[in-house]
C-alpha atoms as a PDB file:
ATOM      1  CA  UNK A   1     100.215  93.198  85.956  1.00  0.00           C
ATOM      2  CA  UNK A   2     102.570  93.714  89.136  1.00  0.00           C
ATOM      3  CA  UNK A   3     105.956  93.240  88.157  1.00  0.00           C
ATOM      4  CA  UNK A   4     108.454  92.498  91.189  1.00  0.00           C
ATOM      5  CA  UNK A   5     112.278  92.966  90.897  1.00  0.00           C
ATOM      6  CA  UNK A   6     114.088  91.299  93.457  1.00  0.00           C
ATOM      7  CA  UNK A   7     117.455  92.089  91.958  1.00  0.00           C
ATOM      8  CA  UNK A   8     120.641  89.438  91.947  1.00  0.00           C
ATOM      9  CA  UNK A   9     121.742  90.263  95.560  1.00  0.00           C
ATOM     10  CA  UNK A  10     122.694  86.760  97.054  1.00  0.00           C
ATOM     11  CA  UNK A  11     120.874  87.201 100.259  1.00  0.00           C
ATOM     12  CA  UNK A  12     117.218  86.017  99.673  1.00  0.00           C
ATOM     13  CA  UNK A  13     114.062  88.651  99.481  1.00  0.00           C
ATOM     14  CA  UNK A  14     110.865  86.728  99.864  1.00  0.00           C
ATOM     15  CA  UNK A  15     109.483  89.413 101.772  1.00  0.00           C
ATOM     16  CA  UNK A  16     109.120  91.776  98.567  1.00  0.00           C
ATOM     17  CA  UNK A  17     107.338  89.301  96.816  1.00  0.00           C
ATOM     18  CA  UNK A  18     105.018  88.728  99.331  1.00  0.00           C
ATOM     19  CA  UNK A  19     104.457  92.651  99.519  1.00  0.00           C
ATOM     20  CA  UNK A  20     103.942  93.132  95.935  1.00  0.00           C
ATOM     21  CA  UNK A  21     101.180  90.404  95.866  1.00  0.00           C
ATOM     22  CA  UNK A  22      99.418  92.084  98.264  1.00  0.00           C
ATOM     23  CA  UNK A  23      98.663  94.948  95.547  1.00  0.00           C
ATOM     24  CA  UNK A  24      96.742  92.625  93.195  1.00  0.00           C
ATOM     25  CA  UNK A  25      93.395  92.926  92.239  1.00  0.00           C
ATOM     26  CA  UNK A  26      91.579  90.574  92.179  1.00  0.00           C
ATOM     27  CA  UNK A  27      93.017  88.160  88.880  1.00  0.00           C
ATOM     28  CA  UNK A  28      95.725  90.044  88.021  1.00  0.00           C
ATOM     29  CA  UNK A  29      99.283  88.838  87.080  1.00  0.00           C
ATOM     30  CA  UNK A  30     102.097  88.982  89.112  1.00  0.00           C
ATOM     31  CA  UNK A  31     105.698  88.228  87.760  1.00  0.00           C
ATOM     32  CA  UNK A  32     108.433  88.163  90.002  1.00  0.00           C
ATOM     33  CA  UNK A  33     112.319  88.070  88.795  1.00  0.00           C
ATOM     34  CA  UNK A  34     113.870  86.623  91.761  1.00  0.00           C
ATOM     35  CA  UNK A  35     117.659  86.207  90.828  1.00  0.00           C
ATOM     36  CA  UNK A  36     118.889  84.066  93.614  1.00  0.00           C
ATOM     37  CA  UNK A  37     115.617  84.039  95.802  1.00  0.00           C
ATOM     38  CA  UNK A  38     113.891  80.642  95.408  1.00  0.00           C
ATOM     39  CA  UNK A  39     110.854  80.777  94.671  1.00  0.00           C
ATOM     40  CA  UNK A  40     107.740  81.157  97.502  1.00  0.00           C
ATOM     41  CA  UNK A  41     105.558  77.853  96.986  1.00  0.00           C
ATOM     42  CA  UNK A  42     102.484  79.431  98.295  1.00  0.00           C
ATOM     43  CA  UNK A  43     102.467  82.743  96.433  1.00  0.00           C
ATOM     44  CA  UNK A  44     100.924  82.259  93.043  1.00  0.00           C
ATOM     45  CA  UNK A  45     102.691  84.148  90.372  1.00  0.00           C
ATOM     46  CA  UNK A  46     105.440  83.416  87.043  1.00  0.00           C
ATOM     47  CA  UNK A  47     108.564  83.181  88.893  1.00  0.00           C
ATOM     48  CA  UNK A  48     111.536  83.900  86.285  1.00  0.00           C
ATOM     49  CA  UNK A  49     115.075  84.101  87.693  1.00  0.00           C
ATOM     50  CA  UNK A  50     116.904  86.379  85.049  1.00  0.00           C
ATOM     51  CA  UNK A  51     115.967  88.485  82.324  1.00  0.00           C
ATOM     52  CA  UNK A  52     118.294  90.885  79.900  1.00  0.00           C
ATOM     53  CA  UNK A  53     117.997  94.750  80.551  1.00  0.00           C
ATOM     54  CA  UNK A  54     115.997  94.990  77.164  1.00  0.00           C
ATOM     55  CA  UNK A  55     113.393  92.464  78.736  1.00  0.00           C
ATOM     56  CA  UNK A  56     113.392  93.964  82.094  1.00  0.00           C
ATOM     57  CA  UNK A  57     112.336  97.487  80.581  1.00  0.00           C
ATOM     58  CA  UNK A  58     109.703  94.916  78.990  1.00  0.00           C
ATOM     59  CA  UNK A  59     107.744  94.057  81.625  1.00  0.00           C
ATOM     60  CA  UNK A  60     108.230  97.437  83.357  1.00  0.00           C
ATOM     61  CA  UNK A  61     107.114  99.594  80.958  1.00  0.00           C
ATOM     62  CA  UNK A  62     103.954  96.285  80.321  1.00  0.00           C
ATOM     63  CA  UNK A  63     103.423  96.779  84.642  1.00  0.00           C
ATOM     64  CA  UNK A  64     100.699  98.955  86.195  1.00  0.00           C
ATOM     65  CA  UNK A  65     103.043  98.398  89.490  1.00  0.00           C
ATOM     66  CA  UNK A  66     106.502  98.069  89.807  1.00  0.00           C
ATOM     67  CA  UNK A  67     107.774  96.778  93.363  1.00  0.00           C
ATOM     68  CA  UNK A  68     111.584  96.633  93.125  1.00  0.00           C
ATOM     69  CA  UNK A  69     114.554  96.578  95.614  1.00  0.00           C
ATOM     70  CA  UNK A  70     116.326  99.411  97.209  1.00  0.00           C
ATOM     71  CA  UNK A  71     119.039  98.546  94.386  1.00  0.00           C
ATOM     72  CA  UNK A  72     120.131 101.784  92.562  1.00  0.00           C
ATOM     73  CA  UNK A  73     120.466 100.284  88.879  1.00  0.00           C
ATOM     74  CA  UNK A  74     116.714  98.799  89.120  1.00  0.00           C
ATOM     75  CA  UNK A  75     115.452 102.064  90.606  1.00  0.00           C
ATOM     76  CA  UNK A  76     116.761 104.576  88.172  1.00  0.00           C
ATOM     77  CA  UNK A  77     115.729 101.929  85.056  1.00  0.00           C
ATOM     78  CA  UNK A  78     111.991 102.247  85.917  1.00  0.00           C
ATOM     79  CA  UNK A  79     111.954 105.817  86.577  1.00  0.00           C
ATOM     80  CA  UNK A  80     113.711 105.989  83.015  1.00  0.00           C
ATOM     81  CA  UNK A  81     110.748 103.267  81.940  1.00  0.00           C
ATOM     82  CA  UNK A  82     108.274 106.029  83.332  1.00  0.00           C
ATOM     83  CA  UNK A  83     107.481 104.340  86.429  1.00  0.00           C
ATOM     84  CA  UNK A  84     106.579 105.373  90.160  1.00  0.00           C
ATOM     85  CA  UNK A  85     108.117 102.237  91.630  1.00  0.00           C
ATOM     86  CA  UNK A  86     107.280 100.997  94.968  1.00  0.00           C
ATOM     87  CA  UNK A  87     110.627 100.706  96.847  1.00  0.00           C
ATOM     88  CA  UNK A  88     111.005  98.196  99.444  1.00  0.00           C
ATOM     89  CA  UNK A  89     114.970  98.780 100.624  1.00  0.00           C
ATOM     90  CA  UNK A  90     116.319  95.404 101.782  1.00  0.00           C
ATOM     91  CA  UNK A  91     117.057  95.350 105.535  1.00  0.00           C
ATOM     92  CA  UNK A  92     119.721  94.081 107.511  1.00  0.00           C
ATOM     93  CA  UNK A  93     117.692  92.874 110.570  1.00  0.00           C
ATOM     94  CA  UNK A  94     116.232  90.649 108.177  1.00  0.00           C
ATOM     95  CA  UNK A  95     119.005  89.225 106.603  1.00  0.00           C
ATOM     96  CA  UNK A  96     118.918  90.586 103.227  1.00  0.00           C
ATOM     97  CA  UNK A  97     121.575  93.099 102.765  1.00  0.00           C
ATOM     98  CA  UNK A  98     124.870  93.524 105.086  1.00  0.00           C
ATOM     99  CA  UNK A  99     123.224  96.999 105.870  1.00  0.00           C
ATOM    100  CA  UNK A 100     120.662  99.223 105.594  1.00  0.00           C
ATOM    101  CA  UNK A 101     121.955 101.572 102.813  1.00  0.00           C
ATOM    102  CA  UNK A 102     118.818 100.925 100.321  1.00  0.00           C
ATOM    103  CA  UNK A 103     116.576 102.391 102.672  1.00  0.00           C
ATOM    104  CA  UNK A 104     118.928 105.781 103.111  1.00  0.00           C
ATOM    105  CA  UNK A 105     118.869 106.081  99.120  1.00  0.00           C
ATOM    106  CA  UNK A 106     115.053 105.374  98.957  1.00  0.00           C
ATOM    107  CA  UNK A 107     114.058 107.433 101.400  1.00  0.00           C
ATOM    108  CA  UNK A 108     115.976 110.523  99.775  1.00  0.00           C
ATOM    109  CA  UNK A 109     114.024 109.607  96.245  1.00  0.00           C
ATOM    110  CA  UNK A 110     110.953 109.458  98.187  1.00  0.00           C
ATOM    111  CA  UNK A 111     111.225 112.941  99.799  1.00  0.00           C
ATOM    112  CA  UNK A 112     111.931 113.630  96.126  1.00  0.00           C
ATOM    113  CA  UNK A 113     108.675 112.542  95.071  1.00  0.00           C
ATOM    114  CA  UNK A 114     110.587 110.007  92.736  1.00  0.00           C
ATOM    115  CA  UNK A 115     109.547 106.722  94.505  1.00  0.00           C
ATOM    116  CA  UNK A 116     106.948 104.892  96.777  1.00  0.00           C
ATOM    117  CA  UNK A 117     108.819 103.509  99.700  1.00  0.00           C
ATOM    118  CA  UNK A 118     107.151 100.689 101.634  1.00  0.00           C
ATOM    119  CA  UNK A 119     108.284 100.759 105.509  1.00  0.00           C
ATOM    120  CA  UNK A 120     107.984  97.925 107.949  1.00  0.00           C
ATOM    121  CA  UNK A 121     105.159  99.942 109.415  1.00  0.00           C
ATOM    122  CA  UNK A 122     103.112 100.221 106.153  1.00  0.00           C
ATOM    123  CA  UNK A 123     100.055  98.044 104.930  1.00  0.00           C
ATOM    124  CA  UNK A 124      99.369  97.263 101.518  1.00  0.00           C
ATOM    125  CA  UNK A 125      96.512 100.202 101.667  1.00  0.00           C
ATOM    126  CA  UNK A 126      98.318 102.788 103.033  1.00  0.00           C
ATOM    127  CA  UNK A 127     101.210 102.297  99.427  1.00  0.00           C
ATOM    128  CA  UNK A 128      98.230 101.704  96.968  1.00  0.00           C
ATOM    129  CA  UNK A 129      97.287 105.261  98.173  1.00  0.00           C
ATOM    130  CA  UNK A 130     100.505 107.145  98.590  1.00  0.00           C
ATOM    131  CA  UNK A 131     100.659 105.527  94.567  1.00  0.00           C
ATOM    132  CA  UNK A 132      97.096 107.803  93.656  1.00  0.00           C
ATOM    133  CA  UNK A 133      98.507 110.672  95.282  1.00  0.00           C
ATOM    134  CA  UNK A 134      99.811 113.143  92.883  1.00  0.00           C
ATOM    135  CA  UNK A 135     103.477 113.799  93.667  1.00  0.00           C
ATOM    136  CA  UNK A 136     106.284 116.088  92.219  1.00  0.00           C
ATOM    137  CA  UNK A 137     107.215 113.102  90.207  1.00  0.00           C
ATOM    138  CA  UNK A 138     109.448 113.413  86.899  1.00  0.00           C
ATOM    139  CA  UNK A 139     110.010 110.281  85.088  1.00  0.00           C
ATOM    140  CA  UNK A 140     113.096 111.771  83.498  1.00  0.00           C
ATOM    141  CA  UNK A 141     116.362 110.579  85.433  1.00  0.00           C
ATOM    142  CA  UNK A 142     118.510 112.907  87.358  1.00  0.00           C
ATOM    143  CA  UNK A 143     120.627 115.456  84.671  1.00  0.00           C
ATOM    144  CA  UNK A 144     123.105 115.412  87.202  1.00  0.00           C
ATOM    145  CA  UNK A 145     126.377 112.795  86.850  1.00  0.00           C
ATOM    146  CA  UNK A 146     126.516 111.562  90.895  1.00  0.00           C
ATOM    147  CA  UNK A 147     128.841 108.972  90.029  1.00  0.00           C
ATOM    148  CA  UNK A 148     131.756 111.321  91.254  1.00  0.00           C
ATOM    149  CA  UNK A 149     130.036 111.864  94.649  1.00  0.00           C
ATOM    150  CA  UNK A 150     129.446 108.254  94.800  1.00  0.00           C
ATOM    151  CA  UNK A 151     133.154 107.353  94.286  1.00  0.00           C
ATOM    152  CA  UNK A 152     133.809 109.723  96.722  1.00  0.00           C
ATOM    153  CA  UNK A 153     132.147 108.627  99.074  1.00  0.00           C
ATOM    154  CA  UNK A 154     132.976 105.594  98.629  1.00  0.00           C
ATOM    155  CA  UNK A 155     137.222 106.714  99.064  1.00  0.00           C
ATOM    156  CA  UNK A 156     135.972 108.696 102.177  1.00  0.00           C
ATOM    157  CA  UNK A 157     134.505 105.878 104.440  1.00  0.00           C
ATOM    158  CA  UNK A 158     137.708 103.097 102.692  1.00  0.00           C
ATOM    159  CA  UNK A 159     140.171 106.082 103.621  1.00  0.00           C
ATOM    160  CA  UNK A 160     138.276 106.006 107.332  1.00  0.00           C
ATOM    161  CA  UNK A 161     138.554 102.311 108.182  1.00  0.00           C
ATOM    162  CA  UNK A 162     142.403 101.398 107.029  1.00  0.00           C
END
């Protein structure tokens, strides 16, 4: 089963779901939680709109391929679920995020080895392999507390613009 996470972002995301059907083989399932993305009428798969934490960790842990989001919170729950998601960061340009900030954050797990990030300029080939590949990859989340340098952050760039 491929399991896509399209998060709860208000801005719609067909574009993952259309990328994570593209890793089926041939009969395979494909569920897609889409949150506030309707539904894609010509991409055949169980479209459900919400689902709890508990049932999210569910159908990750049930999913030979996660495809999520850029989104931090789905990220780091299926790494915890044991998972080598594919990431694909929602993109301004495209009119799914106010910037491009999920693709910064995914492309720092990636040179971690922690995620599978799929680029504008990737096909659906060139992911299923980077997912054979044997990386440095560590299920286990991050020991490390970054909520601090987050928040900072955060006061750095509010401090910079008033």
């Amino acid at each position: 089963m491929i399991l896509a996470v399209l998060g709860t972002h208000h801005q719609p995301f067909p574009r993952a779901a259309r990328l994570a059907a593209s890793l089926r083989i041939e009969g395979e399932e494909l569920i897609v939680q889409h949150g506030h993305t309707p539904p894609v009428d010509d991409l055949p798969a169980q479209w459900i709109a919400w689902r709890t934490r508990e049932e999210l960790d569910e159908l990750i842990r049930a999913a030979r391929v996660v495809v999520t989001h850029g989104g931090s919170g789905c990220i780091m729950q299926a790494l915890r679920a044991g998972s080598l998601p594919v990431v694909v960061p929602r993109l301004a340009r495209f009119g799914e995020h106010v910037d491009d900030h999920q693709l910064q954050l995914a492309s720092r797990l990636e040179r971690a080895g922690k995620v599978v990030v799929w680029r504008d300029s990737d096909d659906e080939d060139a992911v299923a392999e980077r997912l054979k590949r044997p990386a440095p990859y560590d299920a286990r989340p991050p020991a490390d507390d970054l909520r601090p340098a987050v928040w900072a952050a955060a006061d750095a760039l509010t401090s910079r613009t008033s």
